[in-house]
C-alpha atoms as a PDB file:
ATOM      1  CA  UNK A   1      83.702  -3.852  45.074  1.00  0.00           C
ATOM      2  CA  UNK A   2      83.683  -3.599  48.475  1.00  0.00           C
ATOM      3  CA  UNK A   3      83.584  -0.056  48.082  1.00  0.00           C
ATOM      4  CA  UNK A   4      81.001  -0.215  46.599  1.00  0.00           C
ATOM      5  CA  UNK A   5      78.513  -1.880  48.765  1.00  0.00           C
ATOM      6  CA  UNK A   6      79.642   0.352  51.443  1.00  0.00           C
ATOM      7  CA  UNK A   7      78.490   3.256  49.570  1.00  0.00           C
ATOM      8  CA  UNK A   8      75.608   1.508  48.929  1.00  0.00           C
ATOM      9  CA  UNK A   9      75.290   0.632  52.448  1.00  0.00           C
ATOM     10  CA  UNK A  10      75.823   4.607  53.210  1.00  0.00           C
ATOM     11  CA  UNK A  11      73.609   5.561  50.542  1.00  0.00           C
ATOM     12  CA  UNK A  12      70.524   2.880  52.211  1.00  0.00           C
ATOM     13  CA  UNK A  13      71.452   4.278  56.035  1.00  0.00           C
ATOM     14  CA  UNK A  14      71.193   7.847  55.306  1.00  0.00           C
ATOM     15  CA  UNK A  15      67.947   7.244  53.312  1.00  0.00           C
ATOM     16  CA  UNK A  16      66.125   5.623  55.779  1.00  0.00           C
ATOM     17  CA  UNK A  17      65.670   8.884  57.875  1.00  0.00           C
ATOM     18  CA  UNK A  18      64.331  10.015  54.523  1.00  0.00           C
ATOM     19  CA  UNK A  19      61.971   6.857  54.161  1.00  0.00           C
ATOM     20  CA  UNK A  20      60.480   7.169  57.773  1.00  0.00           C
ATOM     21  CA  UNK A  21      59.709  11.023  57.060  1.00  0.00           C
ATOM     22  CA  UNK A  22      58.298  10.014  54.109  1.00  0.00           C
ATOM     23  CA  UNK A  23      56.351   7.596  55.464  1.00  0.00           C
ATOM     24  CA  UNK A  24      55.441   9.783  58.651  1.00  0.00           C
ATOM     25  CA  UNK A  25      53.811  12.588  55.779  1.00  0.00           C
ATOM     26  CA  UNK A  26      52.329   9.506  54.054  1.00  0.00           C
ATOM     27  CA  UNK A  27      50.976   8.383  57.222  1.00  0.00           C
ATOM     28  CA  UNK A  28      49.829  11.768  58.311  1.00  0.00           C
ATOM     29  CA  UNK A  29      48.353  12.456  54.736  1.00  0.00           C
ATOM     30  CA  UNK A  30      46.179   9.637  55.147  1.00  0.00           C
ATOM     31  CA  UNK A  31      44.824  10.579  58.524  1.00  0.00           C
ATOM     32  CA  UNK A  32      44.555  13.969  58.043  1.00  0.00           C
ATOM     33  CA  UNK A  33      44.159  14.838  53.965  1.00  0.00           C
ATOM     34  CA  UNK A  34      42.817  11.581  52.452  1.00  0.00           C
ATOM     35  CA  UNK A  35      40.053  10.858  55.308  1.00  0.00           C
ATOM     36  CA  UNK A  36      38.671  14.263  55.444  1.00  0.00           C
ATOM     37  CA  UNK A  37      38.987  14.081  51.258  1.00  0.00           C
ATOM     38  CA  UNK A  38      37.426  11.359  50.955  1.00  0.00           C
ATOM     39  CA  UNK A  39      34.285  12.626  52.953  1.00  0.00           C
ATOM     40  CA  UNK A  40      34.062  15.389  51.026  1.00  0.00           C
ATOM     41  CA  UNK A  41      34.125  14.030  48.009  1.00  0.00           C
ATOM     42  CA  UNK A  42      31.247  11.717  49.314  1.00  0.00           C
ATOM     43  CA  UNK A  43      29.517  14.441  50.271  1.00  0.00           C
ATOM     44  CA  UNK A  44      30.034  16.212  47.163  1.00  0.00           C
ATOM     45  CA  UNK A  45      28.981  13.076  45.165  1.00  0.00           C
ATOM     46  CA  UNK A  46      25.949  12.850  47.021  1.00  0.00           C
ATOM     47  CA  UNK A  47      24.938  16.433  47.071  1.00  0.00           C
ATOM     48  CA  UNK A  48      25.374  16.291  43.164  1.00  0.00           C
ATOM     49  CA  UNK A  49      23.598  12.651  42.519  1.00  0.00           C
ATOM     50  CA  UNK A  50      20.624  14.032  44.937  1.00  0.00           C
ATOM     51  CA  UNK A  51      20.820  17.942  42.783  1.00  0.00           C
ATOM     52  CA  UNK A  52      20.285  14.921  39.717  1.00  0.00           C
ATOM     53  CA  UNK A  53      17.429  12.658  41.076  1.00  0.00           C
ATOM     54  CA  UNK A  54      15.764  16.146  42.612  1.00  0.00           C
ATOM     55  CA  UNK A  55      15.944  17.368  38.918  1.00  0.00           C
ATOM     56  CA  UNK A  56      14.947  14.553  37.838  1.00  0.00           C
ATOM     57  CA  UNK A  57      11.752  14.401  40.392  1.00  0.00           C
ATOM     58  CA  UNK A  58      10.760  17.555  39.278  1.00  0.00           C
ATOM     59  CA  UNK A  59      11.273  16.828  35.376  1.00  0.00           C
ATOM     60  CA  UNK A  60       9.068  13.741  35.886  1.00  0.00           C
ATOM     61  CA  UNK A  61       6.717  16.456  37.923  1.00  0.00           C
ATOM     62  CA  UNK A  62       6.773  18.649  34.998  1.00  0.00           C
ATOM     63  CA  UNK A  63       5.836  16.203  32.603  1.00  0.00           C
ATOM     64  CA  UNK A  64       2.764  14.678  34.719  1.00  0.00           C
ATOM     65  CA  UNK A  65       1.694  18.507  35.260  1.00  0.00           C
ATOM     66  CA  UNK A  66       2.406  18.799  31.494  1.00  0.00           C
ATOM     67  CA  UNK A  67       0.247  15.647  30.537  1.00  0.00           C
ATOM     68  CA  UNK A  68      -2.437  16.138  33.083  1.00  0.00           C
ATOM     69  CA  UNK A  69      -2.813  19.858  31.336  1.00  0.00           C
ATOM     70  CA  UNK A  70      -2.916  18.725  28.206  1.00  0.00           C
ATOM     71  CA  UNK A  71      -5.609  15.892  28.913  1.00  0.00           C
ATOM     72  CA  UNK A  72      -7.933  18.745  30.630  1.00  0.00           C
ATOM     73  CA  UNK A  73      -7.118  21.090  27.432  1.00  0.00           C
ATOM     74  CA  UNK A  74      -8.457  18.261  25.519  1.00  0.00           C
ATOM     75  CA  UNK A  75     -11.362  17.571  27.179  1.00  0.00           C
ATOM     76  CA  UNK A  76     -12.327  21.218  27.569  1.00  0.00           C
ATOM     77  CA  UNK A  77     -12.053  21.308  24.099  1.00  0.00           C
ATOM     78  CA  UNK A  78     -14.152  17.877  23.919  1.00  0.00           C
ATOM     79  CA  UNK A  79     -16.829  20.165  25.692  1.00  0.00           C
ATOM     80  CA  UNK A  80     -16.999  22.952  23.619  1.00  0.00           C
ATOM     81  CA  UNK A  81     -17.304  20.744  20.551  1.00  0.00           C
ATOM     82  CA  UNK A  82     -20.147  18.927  22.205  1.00  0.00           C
ATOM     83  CA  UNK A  83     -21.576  22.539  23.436  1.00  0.00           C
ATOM     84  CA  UNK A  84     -21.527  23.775  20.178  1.00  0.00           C
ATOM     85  CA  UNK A  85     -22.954  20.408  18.572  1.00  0.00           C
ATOM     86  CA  UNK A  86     -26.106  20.669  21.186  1.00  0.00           C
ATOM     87  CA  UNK A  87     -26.499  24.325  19.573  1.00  0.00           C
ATOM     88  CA  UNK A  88     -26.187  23.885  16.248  1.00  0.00           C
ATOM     89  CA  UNK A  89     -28.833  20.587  16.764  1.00  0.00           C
ATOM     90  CA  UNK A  90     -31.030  22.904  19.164  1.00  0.00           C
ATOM     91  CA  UNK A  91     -30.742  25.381  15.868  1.00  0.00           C
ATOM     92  CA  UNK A  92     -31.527  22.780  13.098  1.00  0.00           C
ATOM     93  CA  UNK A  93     -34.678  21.446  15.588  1.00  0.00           C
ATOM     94  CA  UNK A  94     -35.672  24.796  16.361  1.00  0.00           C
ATOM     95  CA  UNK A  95     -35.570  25.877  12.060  1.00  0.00           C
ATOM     96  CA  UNK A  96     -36.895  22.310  11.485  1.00  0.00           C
ATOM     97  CA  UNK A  97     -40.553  23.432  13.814  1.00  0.00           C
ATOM     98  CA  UNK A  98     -40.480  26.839  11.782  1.00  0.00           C
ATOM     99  CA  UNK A  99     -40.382  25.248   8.048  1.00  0.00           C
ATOM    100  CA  UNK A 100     -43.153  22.706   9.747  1.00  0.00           C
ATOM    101  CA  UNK A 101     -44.946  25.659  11.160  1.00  0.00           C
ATOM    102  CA  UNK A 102     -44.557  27.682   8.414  1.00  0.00           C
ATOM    103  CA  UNK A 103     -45.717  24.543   5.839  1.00  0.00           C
ATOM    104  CA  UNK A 104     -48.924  24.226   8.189  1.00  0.00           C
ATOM    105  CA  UNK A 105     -49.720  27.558   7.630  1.00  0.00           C
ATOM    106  CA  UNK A 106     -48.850  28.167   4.094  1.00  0.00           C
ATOM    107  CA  UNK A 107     -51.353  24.642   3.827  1.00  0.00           C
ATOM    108  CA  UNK A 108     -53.846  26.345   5.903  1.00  0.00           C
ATOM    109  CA  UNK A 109     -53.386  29.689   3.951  1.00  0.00           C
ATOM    110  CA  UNK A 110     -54.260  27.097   0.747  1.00  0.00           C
ATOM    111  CA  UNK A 111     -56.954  25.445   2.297  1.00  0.00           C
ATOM    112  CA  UNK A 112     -58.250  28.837   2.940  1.00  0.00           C
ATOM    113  CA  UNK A 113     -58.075  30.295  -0.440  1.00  0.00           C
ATOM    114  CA  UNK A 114     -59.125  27.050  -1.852  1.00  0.00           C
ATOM    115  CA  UNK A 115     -62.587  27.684   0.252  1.00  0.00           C
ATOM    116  CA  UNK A 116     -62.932  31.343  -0.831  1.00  0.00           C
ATOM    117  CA  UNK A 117     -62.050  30.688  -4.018  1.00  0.00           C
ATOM    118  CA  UNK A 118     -64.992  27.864  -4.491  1.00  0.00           C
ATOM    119  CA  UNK A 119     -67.200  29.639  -2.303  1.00  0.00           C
ATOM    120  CA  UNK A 120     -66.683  33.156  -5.115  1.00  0.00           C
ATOM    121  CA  UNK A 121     -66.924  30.281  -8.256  1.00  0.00           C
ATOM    122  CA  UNK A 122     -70.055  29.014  -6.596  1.00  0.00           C
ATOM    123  CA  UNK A 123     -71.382  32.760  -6.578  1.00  0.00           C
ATOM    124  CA  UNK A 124     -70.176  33.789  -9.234  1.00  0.00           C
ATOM    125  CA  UNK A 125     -71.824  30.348 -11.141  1.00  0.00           C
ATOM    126  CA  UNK A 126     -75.424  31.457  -9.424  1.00  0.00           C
ATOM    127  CA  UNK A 127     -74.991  34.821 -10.592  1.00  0.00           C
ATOM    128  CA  UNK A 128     -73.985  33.700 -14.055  1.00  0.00           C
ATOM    129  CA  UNK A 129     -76.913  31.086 -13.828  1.00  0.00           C
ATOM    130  CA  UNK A 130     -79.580  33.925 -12.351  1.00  0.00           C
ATOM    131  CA  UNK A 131     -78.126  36.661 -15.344  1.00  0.00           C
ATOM    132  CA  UNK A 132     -78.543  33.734 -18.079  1.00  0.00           C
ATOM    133  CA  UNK A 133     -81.860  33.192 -16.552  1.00  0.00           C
ATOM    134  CA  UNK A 134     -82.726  36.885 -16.957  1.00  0.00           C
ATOM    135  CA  UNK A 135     -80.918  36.787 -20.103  1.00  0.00           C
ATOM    136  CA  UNK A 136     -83.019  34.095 -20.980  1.00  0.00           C
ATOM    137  CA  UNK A 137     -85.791  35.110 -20.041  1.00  0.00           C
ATOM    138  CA  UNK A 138     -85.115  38.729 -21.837  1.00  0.00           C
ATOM    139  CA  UNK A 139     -84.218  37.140 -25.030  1.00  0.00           C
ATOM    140  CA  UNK A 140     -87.140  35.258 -25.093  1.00  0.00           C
ATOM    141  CA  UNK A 141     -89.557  37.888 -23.961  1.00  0.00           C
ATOM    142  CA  UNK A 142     -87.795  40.112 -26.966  1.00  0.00           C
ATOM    143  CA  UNK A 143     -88.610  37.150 -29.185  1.00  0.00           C
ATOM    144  CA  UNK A 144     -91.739  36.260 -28.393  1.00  0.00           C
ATOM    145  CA  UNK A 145     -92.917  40.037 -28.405  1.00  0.00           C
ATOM    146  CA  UNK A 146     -90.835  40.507 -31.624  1.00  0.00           C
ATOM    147  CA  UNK A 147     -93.055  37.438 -33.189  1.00  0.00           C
ATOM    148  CA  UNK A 148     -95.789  38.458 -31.706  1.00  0.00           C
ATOM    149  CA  UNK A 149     -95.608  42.312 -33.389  1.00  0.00           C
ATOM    150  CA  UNK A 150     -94.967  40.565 -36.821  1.00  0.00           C
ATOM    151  CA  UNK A 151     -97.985  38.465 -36.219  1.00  0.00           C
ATOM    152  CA  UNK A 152     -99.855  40.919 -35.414  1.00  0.00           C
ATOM    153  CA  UNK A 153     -99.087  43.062 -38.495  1.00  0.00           C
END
């Protein structure tokens, strides 16, 4: 047994030049490796999360560009409806004074001919009256000289 803790013993003494070299490359790792590492992988982290929040700057850019565009499309279009509404009223008001005009004249036009027309039936009823006169006056010339030739034969 005692054999065998001074192997042991061996075996722990010629390790420890083994465990202070390893801790010397552990020690050196961490001063020289793990520091500068570490700062790069900060660095990295933070390049990447600020690549995200630009991205996401720009995405939340792009969408208030998107919506802002969209609003003016729709009120452009709000426009032209109301554009062409003010024409197509201007074009009902402006067909609306020609059917009134156009009634006012046609009324005149009858108001017109309705004047003529009485005017020619009260000529024409003078001329009938004046030709039944003469008529008259024919027929009873014609009978009176027709009675008086029979009388007198």
């Amino acid at each position: 047994m005692d054999e065998l803790l001074r192997q042991v013993g061996e075996l722990l003494i010629s390790s420890i030049p083994t465990a202070i070299g390893l801790l010397v490359v552990w020690a050196g790792y961490r001063f020289i490796v793990y520091g500068k590492l570490q700062q790069v992988l900060k660095q990295r982290h933070a390049l990447t999360e600020g690549a995200v929040q630009r991205a996401q700057q720009e995405i939340a850019t792009a969408e208030s560009r998107t919506a802002e565009y969209e609003q003016r499309l729709r009120d452009a279009r709000a426009q032209v409806y109301q554009s062409q509404q003010a024409n197509r009223q201007r074009l009902v008001e402006q067909r609306n004074a020609a059917l009134a005009e156009a009634r006012q004249q046609a009324m005149e036009m009858v108001k017109s001919a309705r004047a003529t027309l009485e005017k020619d039936m009260l000529a024409a009823k003078q001329s009938l009256e004046q030709q039944a006169n003469v008529l008259a006056d024919e027929v009873i010339e014609r009978v009176l000289h027709t009675a008086a030739a029979a009388g007198g034969q």
